[in-house]
N, C-alpha and C. Protein backbone atom coordinates (compact mmCIF):
# COMPACT_ATOMS: atom_id res chain seq x y z
N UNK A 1 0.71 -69.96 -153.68
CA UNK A 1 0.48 -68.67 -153.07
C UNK A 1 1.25 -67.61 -153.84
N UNK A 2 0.17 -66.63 -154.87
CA UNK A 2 1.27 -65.59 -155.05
C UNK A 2 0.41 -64.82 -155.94
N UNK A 3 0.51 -63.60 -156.14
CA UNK A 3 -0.42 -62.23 -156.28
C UNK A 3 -0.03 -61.30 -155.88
N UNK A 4 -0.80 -60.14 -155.36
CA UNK A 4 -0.87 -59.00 -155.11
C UNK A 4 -0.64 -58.96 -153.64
N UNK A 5 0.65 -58.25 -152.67
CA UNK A 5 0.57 -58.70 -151.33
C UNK A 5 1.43 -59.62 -150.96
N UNK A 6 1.65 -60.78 -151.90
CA UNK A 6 2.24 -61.48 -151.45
C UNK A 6 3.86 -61.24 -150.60
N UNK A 7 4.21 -62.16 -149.60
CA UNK A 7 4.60 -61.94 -148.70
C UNK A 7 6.09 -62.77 -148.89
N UNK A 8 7.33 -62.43 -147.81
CA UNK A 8 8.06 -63.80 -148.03
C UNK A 8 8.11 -63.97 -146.26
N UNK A 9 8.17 -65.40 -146.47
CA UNK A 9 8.13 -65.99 -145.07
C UNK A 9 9.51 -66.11 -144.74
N UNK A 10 9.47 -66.79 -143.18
CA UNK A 10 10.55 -66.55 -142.52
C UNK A 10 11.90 -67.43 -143.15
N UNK A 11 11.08 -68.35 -143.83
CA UNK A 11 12.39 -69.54 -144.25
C UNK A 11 12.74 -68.71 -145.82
N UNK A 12 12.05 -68.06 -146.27
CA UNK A 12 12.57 -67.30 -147.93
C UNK A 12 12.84 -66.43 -147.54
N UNK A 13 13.04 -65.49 -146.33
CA UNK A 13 14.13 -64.73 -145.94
C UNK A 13 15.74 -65.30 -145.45
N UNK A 14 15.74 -66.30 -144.94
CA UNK A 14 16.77 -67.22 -145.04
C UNK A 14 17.25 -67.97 -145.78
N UNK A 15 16.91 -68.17 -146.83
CA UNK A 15 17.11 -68.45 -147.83
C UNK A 15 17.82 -67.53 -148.82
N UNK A 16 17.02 -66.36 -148.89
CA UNK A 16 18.01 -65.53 -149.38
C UNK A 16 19.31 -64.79 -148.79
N UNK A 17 19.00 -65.03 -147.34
CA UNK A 17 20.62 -64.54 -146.64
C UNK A 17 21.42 -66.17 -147.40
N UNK A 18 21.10 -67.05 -147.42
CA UNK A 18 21.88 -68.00 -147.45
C UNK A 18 22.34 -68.01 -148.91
N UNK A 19 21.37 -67.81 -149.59
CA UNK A 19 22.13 -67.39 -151.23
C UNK A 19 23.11 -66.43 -151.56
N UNK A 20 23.10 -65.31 -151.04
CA UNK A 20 24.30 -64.23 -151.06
C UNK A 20 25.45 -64.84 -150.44
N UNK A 21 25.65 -65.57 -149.18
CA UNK A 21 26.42 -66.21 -148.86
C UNK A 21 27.22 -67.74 -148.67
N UNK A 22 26.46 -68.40 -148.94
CA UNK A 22 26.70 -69.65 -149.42
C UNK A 22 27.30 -70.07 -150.72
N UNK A 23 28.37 -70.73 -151.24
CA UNK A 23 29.02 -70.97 -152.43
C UNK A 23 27.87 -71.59 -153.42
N UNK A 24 26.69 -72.22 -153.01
CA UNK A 24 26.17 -73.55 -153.48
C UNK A 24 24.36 -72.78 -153.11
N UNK A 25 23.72 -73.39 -154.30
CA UNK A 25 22.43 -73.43 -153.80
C UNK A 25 22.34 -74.55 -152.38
N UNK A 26 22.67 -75.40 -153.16
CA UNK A 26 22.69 -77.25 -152.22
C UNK A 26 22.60 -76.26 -150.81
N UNK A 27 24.16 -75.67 -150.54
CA UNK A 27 24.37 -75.78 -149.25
C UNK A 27 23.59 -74.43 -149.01
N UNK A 28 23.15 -73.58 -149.64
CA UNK A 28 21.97 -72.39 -149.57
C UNK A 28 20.97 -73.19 -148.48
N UNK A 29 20.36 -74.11 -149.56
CA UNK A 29 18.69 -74.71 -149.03
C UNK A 29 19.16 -75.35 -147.62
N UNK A 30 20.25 -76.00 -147.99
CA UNK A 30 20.69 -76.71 -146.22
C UNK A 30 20.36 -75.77 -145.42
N UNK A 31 21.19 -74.43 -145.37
CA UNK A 31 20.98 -73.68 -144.14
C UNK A 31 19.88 -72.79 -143.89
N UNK A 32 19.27 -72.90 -144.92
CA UNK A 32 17.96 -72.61 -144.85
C UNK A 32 16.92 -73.08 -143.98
N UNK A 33 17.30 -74.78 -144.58
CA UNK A 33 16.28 -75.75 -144.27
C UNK A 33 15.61 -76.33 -144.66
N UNK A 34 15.58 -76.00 -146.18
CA UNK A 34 14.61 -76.39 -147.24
C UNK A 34 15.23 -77.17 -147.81
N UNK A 35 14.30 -77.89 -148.74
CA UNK A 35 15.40 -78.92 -149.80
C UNK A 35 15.71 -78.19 -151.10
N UNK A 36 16.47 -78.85 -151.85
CA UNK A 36 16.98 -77.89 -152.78
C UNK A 36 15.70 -77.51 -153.94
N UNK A 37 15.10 -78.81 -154.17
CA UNK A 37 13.69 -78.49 -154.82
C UNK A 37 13.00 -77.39 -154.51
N UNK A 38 12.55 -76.86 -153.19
CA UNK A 38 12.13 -76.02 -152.95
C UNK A 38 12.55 -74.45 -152.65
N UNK A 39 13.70 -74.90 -152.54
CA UNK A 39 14.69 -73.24 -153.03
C UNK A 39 14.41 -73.23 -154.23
N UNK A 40 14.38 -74.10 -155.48
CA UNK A 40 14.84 -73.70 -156.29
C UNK A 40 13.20 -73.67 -157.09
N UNK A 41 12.29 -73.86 -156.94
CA UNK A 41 10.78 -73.64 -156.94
C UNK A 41 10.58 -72.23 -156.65
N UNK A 42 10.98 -71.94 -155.28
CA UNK A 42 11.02 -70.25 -154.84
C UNK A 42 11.78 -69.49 -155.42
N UNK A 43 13.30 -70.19 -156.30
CA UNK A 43 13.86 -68.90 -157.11
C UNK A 43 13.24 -68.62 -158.41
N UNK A 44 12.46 -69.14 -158.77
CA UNK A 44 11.50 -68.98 -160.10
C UNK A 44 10.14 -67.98 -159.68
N UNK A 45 10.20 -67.38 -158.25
CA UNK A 45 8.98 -66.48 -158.10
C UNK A 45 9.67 -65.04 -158.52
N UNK A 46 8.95 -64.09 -158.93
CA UNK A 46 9.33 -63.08 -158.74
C UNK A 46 9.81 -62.30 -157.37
N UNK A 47 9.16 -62.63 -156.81
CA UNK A 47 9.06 -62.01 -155.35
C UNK A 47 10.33 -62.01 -154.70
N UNK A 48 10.52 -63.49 -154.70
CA UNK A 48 11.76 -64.04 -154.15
C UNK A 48 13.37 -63.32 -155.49
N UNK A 49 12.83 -63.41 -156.23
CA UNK A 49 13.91 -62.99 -157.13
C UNK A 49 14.31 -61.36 -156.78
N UNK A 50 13.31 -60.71 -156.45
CA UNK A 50 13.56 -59.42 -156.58
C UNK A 50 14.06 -58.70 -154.98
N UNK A 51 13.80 -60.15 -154.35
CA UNK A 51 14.62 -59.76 -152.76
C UNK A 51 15.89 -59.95 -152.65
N UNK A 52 16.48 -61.21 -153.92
CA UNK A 52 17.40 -61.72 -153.71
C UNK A 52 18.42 -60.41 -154.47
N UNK A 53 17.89 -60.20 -155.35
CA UNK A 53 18.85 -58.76 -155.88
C UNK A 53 18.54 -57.91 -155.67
N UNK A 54 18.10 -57.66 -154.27
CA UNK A 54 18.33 -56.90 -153.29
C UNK A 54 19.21 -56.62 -152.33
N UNK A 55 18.72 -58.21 -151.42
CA UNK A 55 19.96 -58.86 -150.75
C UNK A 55 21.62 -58.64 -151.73
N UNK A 56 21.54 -59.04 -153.09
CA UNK A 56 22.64 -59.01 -153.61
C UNK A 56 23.51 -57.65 -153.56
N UNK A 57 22.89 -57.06 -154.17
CA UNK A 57 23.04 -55.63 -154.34
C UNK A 57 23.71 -55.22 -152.63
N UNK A 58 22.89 -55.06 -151.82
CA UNK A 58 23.56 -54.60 -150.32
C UNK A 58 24.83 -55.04 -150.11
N UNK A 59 24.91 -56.55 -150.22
CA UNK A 59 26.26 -56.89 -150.17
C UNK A 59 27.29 -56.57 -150.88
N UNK A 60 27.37 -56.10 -152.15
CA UNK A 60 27.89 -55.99 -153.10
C UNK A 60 28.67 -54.53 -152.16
N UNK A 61 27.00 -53.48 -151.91
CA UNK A 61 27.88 -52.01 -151.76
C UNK A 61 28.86 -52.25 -150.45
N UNK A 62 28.09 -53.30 -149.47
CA UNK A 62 28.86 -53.08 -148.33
C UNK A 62 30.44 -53.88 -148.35
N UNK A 63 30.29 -54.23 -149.63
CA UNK A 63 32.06 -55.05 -149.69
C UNK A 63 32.52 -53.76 -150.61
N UNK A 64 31.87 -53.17 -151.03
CA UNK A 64 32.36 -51.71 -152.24
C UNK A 64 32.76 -50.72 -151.26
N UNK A 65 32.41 -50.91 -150.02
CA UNK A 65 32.37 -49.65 -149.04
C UNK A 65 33.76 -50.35 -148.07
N UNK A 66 33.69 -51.15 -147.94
CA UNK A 66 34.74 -51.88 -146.75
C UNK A 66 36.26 -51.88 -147.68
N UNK A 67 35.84 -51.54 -149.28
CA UNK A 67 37.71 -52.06 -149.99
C UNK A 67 37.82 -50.05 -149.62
N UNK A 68 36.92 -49.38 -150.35
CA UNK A 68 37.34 -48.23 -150.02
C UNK A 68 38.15 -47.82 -149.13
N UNK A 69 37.28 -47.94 -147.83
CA UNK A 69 38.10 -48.10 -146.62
C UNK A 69 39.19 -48.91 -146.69
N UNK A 70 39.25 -49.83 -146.95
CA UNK A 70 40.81 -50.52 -146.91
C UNK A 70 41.90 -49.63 -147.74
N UNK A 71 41.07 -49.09 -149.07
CA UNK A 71 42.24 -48.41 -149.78
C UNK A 71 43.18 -47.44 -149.39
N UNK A 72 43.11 -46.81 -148.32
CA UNK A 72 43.73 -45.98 -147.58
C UNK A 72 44.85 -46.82 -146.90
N UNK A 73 44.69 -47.85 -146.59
CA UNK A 73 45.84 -48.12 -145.58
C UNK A 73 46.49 -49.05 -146.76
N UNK A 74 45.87 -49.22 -147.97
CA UNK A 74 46.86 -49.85 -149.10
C UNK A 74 47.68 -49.11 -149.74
N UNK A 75 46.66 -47.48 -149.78
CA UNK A 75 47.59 -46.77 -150.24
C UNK A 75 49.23 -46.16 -149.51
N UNK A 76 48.82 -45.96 -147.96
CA UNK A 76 49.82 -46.13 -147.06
C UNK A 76 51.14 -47.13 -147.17
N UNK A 77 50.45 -48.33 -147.36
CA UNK A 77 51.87 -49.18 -147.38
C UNK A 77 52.38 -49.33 -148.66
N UNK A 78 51.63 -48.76 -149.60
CA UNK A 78 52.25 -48.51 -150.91
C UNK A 78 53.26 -47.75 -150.79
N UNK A 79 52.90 -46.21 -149.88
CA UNK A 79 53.92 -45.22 -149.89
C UNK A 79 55.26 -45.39 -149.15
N UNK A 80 54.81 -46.59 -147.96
CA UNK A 80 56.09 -47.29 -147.20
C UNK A 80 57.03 -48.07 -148.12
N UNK A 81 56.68 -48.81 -149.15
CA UNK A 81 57.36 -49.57 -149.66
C UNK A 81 57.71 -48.64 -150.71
N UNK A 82 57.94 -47.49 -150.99
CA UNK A 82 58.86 -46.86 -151.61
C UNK A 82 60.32 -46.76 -151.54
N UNK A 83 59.65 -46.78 -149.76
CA UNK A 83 61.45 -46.66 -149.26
C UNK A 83 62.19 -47.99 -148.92
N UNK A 84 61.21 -49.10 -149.85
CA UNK A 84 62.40 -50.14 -149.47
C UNK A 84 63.54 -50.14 -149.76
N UNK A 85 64.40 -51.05 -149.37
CA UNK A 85 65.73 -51.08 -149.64
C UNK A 85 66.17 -52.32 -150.77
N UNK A 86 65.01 -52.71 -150.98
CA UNK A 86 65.22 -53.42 -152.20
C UNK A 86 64.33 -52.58 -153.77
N UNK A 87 65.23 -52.36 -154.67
CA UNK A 87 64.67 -51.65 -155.49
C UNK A 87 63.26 -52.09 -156.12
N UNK A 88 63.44 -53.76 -156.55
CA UNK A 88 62.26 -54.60 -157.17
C UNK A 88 60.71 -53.85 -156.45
N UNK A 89 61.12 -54.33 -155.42
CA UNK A 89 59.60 -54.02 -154.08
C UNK A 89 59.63 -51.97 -154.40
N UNK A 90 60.55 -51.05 -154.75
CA UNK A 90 60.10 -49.51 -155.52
C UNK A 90 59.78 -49.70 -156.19
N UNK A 91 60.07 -50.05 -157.22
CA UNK A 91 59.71 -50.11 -158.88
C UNK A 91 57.67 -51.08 -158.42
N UNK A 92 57.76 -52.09 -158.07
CA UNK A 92 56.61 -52.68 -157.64
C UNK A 92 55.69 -51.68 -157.42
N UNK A 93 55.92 -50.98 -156.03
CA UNK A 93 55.13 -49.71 -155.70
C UNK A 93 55.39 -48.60 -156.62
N UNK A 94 55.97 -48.09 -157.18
CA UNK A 94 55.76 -46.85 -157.77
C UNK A 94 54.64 -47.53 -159.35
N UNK A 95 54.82 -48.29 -159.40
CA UNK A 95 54.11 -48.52 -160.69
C UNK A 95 52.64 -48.70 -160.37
N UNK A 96 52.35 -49.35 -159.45
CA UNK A 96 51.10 -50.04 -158.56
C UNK A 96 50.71 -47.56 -158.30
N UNK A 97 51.55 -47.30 -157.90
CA UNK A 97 50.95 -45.87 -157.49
C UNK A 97 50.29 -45.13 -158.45
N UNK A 98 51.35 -45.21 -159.85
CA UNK A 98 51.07 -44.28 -160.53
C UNK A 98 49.60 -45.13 -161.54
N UNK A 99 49.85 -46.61 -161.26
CA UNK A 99 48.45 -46.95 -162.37
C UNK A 99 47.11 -46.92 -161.88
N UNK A 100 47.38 -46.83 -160.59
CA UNK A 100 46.12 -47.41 -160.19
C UNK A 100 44.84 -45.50 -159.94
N UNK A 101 45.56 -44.61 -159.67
CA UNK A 101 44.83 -43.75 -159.28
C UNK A 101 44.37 -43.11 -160.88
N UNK A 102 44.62 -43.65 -161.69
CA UNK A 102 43.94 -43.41 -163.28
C UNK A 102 43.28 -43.97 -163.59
N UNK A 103 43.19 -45.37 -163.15
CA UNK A 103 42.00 -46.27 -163.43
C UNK A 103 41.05 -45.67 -162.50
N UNK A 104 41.32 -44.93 -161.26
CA UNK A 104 40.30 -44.89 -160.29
C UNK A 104 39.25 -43.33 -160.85
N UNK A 105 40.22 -42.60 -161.60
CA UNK A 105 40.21 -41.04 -162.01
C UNK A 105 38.75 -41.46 -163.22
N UNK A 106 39.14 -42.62 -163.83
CA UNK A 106 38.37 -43.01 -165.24
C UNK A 106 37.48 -43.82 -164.97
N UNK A 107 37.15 -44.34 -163.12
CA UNK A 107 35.77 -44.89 -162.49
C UNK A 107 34.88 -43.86 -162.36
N UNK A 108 35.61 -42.62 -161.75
CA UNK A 108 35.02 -42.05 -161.01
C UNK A 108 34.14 -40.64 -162.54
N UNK A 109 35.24 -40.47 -163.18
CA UNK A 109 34.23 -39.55 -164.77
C UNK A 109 33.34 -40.64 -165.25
N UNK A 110 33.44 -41.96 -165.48
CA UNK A 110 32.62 -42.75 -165.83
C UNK A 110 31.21 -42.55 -165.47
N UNK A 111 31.20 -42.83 -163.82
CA UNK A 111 30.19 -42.72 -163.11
C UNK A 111 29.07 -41.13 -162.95
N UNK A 112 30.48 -40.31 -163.17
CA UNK A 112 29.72 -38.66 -163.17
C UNK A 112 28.68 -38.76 -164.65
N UNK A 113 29.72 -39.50 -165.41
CA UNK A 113 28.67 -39.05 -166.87
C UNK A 113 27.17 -40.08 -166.76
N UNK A 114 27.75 -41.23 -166.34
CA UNK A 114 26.35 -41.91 -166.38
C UNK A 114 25.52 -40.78 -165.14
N UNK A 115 25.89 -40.55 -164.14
CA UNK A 115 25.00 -39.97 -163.30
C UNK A 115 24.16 -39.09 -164.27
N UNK A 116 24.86 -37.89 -164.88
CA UNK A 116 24.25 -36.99 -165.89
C UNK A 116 23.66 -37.37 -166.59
N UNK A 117 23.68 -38.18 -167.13
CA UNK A 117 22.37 -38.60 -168.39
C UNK A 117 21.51 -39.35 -167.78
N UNK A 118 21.42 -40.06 -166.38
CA UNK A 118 20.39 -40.60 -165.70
C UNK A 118 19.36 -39.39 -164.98
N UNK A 119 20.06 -38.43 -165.22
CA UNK A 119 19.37 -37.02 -164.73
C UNK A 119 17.85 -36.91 -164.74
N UNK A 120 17.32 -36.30 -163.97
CA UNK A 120 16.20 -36.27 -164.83
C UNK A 120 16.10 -34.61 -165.11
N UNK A 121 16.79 -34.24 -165.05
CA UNK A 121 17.33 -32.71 -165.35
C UNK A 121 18.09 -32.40 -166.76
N UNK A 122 18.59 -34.24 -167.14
CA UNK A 122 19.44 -33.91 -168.16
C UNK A 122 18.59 -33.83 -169.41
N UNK A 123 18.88 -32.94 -170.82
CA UNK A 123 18.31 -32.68 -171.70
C UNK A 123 17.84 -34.15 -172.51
N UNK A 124 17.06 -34.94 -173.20
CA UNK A 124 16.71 -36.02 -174.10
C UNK A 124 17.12 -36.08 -175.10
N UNK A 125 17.43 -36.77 -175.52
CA UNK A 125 17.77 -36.96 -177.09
C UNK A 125 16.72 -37.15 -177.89
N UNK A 126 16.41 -36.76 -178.61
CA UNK A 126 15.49 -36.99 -179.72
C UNK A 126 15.63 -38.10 -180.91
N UNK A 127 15.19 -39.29 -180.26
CA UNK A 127 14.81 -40.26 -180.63
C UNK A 127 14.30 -40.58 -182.27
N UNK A 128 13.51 -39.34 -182.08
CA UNK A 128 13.15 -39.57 -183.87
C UNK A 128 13.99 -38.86 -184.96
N UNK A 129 14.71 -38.70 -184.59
CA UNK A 129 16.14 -37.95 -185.16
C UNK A 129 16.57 -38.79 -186.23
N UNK A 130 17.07 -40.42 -185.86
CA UNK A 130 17.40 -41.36 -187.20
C UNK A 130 16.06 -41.74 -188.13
N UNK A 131 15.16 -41.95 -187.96
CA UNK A 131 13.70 -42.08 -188.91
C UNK A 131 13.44 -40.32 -189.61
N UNK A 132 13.94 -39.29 -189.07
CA UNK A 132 13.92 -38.22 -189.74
C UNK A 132 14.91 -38.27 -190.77
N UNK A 133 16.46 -38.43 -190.24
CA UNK A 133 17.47 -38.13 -190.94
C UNK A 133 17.18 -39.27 -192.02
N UNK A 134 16.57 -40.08 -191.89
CA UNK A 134 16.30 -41.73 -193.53
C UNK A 134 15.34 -41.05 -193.78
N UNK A 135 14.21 -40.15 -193.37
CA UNK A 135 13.49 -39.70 -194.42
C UNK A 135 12.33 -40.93 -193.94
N UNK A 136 12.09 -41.55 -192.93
CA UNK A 136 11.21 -42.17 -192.99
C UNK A 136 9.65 -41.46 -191.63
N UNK A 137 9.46 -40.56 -191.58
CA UNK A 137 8.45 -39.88 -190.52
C UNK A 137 7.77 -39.89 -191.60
């Protein structure tokens, strides 16, 4: 079964919750229900492939969205353990303070620039630019 339309049934929707979460195909198809042959028959469809990095993807943002949120109260006890009274555990936090919000500074321009050139506003490059500049048009 598979074409135009095609559908996923109730067990290849469970299947793919069970792949995002399960360590193991094996124990995937278990909680599925299927045998592993047949998970692994269905991960060779497109269909099924393109739900599963779907499924993947969601999970991914909603664990991307839950550290965010956590980062606030990491950054908090970062700022508590300044005032420890053991210097090791300052030095620990002040270093953890000052590195980490530069790596976050050089996620976040990263992401602006890819946004911009994914633009569809942003200007093109002209492609035939190296076959011009060799002289080969």
């Amino acid at each position: 079964m598979s074409g135009h339309g095609e559908k996923l049934t109730r067990r290849m929707e469970a299947a793919i919750a069970a792949l995002v979460t399960e360590p193991t195909a094996e124990a995937a198809a278990a909680r599925a229900g299927v045998s592993p042959a047949t998970l692994r028959r269905w991960q060779g469809r497109a269909l099924l492939q393109h739900a599963y990095r779907l499924a993947r993807q969601a999970v991914l943002e909603e664990s991307v969205a839950r550290l965010v949120k956590a980062a606030v109260k990491a950054t908090d006890k970062l700022e508590r353990l300044l005032d420890s009274r053991k210097p090791a555990v300052q030095l620990r936090a002040a270093v953890a303070i000052l590195d980490r919000p530069v790596r976050g500074v050089q996620l976040c321009d990263f992401e602006a620039r890819i946004r911009a050139l994914e633009s569809p506003t942003a200007p093109h490059r002209n492609t035939d630019h190296f076959a011009e500049s060799n002289g080969q048009t």
